[in-house]
PDB file of N, CA and C in Angstrom:
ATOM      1  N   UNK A   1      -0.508  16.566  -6.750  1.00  0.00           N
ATOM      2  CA  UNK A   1      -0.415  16.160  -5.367  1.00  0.00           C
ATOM      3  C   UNK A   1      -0.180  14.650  -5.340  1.00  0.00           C
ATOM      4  N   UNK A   2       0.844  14.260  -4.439  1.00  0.00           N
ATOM      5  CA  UNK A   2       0.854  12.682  -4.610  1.00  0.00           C
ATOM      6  C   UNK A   2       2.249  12.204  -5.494  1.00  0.00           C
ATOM      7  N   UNK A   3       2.646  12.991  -6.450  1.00  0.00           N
ATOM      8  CA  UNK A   3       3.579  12.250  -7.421  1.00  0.00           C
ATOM      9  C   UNK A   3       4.922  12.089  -6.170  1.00  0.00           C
ATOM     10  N   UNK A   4       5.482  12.924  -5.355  1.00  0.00           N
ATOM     11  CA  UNK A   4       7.022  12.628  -4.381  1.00  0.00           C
ATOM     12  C   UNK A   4       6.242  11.473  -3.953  1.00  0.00           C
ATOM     13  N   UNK A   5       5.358  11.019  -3.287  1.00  0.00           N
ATOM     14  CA  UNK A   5       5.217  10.370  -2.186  1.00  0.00           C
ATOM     15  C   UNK A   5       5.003   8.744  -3.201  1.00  0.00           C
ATOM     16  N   UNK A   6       4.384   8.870  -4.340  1.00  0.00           N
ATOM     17  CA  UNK A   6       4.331   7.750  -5.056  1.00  0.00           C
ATOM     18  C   UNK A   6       5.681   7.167  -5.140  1.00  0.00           C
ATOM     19  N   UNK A   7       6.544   8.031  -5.775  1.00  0.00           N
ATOM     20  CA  UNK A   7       7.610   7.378  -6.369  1.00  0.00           C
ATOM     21  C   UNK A   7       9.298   7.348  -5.532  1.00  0.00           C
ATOM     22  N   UNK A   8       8.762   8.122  -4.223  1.00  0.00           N
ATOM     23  CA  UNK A   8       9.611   7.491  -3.160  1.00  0.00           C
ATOM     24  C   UNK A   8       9.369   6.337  -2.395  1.00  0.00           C
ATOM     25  N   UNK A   9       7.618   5.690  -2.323  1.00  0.00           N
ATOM     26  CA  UNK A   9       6.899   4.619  -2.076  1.00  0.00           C
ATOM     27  C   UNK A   9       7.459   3.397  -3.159  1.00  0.00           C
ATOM     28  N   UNK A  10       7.220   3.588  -3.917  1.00  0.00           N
ATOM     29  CA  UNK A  10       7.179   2.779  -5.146  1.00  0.00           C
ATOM     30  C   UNK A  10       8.967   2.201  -4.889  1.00  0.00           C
ATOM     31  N   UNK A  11      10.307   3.432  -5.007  1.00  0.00           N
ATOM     32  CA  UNK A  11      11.537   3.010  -5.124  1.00  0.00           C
ATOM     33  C   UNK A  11      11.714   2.469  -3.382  1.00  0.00           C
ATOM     34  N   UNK A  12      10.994   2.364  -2.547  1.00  0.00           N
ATOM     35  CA  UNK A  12      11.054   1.904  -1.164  1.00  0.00           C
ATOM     36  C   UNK A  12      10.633  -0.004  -1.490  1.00  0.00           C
ATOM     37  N   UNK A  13       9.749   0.405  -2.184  1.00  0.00           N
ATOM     38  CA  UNK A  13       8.921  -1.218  -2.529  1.00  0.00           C
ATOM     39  C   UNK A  13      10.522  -2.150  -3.210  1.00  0.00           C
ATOM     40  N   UNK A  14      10.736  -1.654  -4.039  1.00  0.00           N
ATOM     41  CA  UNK A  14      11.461  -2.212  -5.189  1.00  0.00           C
ATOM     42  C   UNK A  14      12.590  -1.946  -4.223  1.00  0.00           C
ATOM     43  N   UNK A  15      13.822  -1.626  -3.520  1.00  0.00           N
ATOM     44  CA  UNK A  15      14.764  -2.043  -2.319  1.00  0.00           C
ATOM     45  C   UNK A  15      14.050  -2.834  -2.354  1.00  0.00           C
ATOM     46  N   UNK A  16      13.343  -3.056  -1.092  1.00  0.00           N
ATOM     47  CA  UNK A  16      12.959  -4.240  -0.396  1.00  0.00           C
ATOM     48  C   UNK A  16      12.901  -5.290  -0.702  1.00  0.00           C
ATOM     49  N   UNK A  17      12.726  -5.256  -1.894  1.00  0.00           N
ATOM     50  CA  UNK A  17      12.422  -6.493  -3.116  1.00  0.00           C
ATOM     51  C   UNK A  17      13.534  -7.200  -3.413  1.00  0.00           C
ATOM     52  N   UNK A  18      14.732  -5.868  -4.092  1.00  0.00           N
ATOM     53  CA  UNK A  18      15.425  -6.457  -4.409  1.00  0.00           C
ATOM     54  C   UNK A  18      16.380  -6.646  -3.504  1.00  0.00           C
ATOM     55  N   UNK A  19      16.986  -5.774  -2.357  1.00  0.00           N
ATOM     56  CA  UNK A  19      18.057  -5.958  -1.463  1.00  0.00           C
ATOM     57  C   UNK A  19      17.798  -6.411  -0.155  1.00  0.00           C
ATOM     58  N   UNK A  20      16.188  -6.348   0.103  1.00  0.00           N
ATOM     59  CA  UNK A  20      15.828  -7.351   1.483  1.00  0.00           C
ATOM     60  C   UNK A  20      15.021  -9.007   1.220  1.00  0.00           C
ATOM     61  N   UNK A  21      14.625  -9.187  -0.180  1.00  0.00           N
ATOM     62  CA  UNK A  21      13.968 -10.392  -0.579  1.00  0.00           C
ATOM     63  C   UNK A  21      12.943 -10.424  -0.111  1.00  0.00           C
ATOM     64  N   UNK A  22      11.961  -8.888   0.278  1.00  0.00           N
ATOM     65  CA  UNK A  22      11.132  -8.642   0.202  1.00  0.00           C
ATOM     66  C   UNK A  22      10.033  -9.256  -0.356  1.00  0.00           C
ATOM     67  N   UNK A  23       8.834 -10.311  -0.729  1.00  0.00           N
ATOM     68  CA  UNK A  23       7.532 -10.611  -1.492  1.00  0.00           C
ATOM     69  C   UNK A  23       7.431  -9.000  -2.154  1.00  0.00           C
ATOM     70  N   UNK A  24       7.671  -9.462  -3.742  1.00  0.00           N
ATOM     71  CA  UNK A  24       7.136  -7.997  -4.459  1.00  0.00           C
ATOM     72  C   UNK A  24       5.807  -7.392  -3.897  1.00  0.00           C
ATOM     73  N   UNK A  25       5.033  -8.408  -4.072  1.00  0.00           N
ATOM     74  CA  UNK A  25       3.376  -8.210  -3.610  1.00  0.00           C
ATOM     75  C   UNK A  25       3.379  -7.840  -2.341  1.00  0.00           C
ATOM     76  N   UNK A  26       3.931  -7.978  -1.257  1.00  0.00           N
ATOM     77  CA  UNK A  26       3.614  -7.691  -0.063  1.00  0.00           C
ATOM     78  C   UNK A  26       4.491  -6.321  -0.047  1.00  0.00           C
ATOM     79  N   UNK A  27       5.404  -5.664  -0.930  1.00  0.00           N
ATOM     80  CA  UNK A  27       6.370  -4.725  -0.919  1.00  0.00           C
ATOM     81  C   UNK A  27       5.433  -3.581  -1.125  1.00  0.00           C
ATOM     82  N   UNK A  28       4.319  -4.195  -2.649  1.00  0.00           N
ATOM     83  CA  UNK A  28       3.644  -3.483  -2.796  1.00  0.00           C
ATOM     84  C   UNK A  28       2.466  -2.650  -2.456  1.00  0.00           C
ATOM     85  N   UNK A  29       2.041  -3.818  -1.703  1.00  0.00           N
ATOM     86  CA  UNK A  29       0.990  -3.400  -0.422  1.00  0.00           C
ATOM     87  C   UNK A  29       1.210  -2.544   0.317  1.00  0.00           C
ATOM     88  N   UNK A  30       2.220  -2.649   1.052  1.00  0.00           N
ATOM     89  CA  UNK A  30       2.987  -1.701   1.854  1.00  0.00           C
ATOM     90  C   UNK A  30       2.892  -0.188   1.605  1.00  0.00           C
ATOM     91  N   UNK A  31       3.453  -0.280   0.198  1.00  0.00           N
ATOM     92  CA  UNK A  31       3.366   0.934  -0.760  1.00  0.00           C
ATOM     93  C   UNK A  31       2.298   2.042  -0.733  1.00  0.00           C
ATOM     94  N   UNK A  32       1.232   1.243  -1.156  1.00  0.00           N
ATOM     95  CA  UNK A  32      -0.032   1.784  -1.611  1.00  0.00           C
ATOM     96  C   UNK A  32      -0.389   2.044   0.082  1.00  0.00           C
ATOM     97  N   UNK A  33      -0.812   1.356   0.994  1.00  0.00           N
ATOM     98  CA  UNK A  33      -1.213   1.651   2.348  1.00  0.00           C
ATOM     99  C   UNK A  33      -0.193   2.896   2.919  1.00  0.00           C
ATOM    100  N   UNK A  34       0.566   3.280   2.591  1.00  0.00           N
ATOM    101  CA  UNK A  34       1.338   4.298   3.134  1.00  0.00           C
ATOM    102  C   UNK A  34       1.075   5.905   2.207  1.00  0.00           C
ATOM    103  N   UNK A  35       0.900   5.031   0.602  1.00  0.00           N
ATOM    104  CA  UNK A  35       0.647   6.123  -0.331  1.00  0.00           C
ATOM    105  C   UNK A  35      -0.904   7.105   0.083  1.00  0.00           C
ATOM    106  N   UNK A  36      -1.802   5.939   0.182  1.00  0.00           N
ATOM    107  CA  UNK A  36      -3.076   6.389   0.818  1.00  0.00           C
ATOM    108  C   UNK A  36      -2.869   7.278   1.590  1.00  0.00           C
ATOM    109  N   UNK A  37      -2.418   6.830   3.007  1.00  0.00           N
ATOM    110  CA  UNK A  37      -1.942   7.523   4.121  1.00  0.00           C
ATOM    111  C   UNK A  37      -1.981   9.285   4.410  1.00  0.00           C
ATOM    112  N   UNK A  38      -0.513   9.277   3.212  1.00  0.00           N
ATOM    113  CA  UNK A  38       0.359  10.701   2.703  1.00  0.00           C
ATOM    114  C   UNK A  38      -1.058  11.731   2.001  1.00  0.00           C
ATOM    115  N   UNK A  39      -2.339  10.608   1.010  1.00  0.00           N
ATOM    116  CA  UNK A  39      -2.936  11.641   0.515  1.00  0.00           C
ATOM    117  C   UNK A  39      -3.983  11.672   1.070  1.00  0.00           C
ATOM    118  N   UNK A  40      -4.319  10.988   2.475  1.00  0.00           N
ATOM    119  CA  UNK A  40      -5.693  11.863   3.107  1.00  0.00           C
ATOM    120  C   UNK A  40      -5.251  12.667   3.883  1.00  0.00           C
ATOM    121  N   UNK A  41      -3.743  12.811   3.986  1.00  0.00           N
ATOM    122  CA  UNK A  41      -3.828  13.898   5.280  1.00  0.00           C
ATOM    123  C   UNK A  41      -3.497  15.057   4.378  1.00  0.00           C
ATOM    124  N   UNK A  42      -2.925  15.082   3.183  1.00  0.00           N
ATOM    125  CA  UNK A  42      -2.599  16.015   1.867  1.00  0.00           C
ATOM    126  C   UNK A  42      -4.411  16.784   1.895  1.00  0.00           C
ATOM    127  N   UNK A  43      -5.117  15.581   1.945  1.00  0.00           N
ATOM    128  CA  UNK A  43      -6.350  15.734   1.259  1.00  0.00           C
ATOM    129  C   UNK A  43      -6.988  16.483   2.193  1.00  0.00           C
ATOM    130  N   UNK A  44      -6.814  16.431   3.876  1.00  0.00           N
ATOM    131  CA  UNK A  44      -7.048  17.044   4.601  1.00  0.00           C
ATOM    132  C   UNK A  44      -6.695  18.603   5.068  1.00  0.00           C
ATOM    133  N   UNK A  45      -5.556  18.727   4.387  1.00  0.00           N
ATOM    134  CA  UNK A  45      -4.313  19.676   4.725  1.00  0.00           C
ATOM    135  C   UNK A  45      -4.853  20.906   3.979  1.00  0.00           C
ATOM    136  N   UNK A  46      -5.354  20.642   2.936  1.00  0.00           N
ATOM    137  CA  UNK A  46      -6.008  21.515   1.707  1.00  0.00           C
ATOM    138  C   UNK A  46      -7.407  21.579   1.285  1.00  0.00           C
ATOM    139  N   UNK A  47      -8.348  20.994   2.639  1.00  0.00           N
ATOM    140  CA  UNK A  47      -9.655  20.622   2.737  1.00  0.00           C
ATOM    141  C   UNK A  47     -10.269  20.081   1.677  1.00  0.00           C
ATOM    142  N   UNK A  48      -9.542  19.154   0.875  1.00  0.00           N
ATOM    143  CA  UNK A  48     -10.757  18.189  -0.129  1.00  0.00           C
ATOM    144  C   UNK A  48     -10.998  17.594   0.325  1.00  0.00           C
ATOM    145  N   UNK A  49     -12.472  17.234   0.024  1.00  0.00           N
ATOM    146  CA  UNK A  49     -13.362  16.218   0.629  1.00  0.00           C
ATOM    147  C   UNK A  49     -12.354  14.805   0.426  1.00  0.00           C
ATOM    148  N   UNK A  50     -12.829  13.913   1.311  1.00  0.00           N
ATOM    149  CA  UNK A  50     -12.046  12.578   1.157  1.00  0.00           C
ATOM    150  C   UNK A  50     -13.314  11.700   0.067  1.00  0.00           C
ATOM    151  N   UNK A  51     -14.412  12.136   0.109  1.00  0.00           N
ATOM    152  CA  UNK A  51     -15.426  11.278  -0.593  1.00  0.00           C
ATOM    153  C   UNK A  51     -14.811  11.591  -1.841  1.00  0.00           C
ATOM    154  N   UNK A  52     -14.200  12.437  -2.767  1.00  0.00           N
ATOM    155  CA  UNK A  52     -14.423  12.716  -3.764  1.00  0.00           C
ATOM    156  C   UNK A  52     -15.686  13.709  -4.522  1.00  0.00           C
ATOM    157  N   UNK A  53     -16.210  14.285  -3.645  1.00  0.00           N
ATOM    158  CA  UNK A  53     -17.194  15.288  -3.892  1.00  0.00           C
ATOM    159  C   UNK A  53     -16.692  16.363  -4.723  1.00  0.00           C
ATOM    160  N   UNK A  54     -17.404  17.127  -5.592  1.00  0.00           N
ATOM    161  CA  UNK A  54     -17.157  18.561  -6.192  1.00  0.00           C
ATOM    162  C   UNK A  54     -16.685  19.665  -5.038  1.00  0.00           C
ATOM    163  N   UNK A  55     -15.729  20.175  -4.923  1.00  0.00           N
ATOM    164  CA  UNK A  55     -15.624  21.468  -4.167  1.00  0.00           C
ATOM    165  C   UNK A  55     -16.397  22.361  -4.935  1.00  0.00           C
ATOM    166  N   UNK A  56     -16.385  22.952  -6.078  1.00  0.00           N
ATOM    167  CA  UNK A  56     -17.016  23.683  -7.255  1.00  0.00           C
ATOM    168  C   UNK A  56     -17.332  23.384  -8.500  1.00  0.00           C
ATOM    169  N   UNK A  57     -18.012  23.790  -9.172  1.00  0.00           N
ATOM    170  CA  UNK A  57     -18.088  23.214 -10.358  1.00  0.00           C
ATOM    171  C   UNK A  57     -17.899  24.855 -11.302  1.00  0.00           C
ATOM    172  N   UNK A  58     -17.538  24.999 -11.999  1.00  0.00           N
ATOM    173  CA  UNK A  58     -17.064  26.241 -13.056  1.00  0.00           C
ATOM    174  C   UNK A  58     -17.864  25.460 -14.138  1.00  0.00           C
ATOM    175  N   UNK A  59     -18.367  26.437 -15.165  1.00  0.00           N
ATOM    176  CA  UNK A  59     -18.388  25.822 -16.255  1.00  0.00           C
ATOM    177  C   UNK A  59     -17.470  26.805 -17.636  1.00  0.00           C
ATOM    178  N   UNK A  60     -17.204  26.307 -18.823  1.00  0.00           N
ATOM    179  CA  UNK A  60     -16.655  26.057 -19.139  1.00  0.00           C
ATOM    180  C   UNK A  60     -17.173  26.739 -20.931  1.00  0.00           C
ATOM    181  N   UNK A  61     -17.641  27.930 -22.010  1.00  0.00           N
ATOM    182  CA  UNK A  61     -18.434  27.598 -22.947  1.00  0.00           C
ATOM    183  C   UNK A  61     -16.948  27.608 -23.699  1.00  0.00           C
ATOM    184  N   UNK A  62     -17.821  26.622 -24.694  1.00  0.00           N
ATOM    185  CA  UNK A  62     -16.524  25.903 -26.027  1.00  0.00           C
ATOM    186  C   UNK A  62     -16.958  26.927 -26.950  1.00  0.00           C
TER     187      UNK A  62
END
């Protein structure tokens, strides 16, 4: 979950950068505040907690 939205964020940053003279750093900001965005409502969409809580725990014998 997350990888389209990263790396259409990410090639949005880098335009800006390079064909609007964009501040990399402020390109990047941008980025990440939008990336966030895409994965709480992802995160919402598919009811994971936003805290990062266990939905379940399985275990696992080796």
């Amino acid at each position: 979950m997350g990888g389209y939205y990263t790396s259409r964020y990410l090639l949005t940053a880098l335009n800006q950068t390079v064909i609007q003279g964009l501040s990399g750093r402020i390109a990047l900001e941008d980025a990440v505040k939008e990336i966030n965005k895409e994965m709480r409502r992802k995160q919402s969409e598919f009811g994971i907690p936003e805290d990062g809580s266990v939905l379940y725990a399985e275990r696992i014998d080796e």
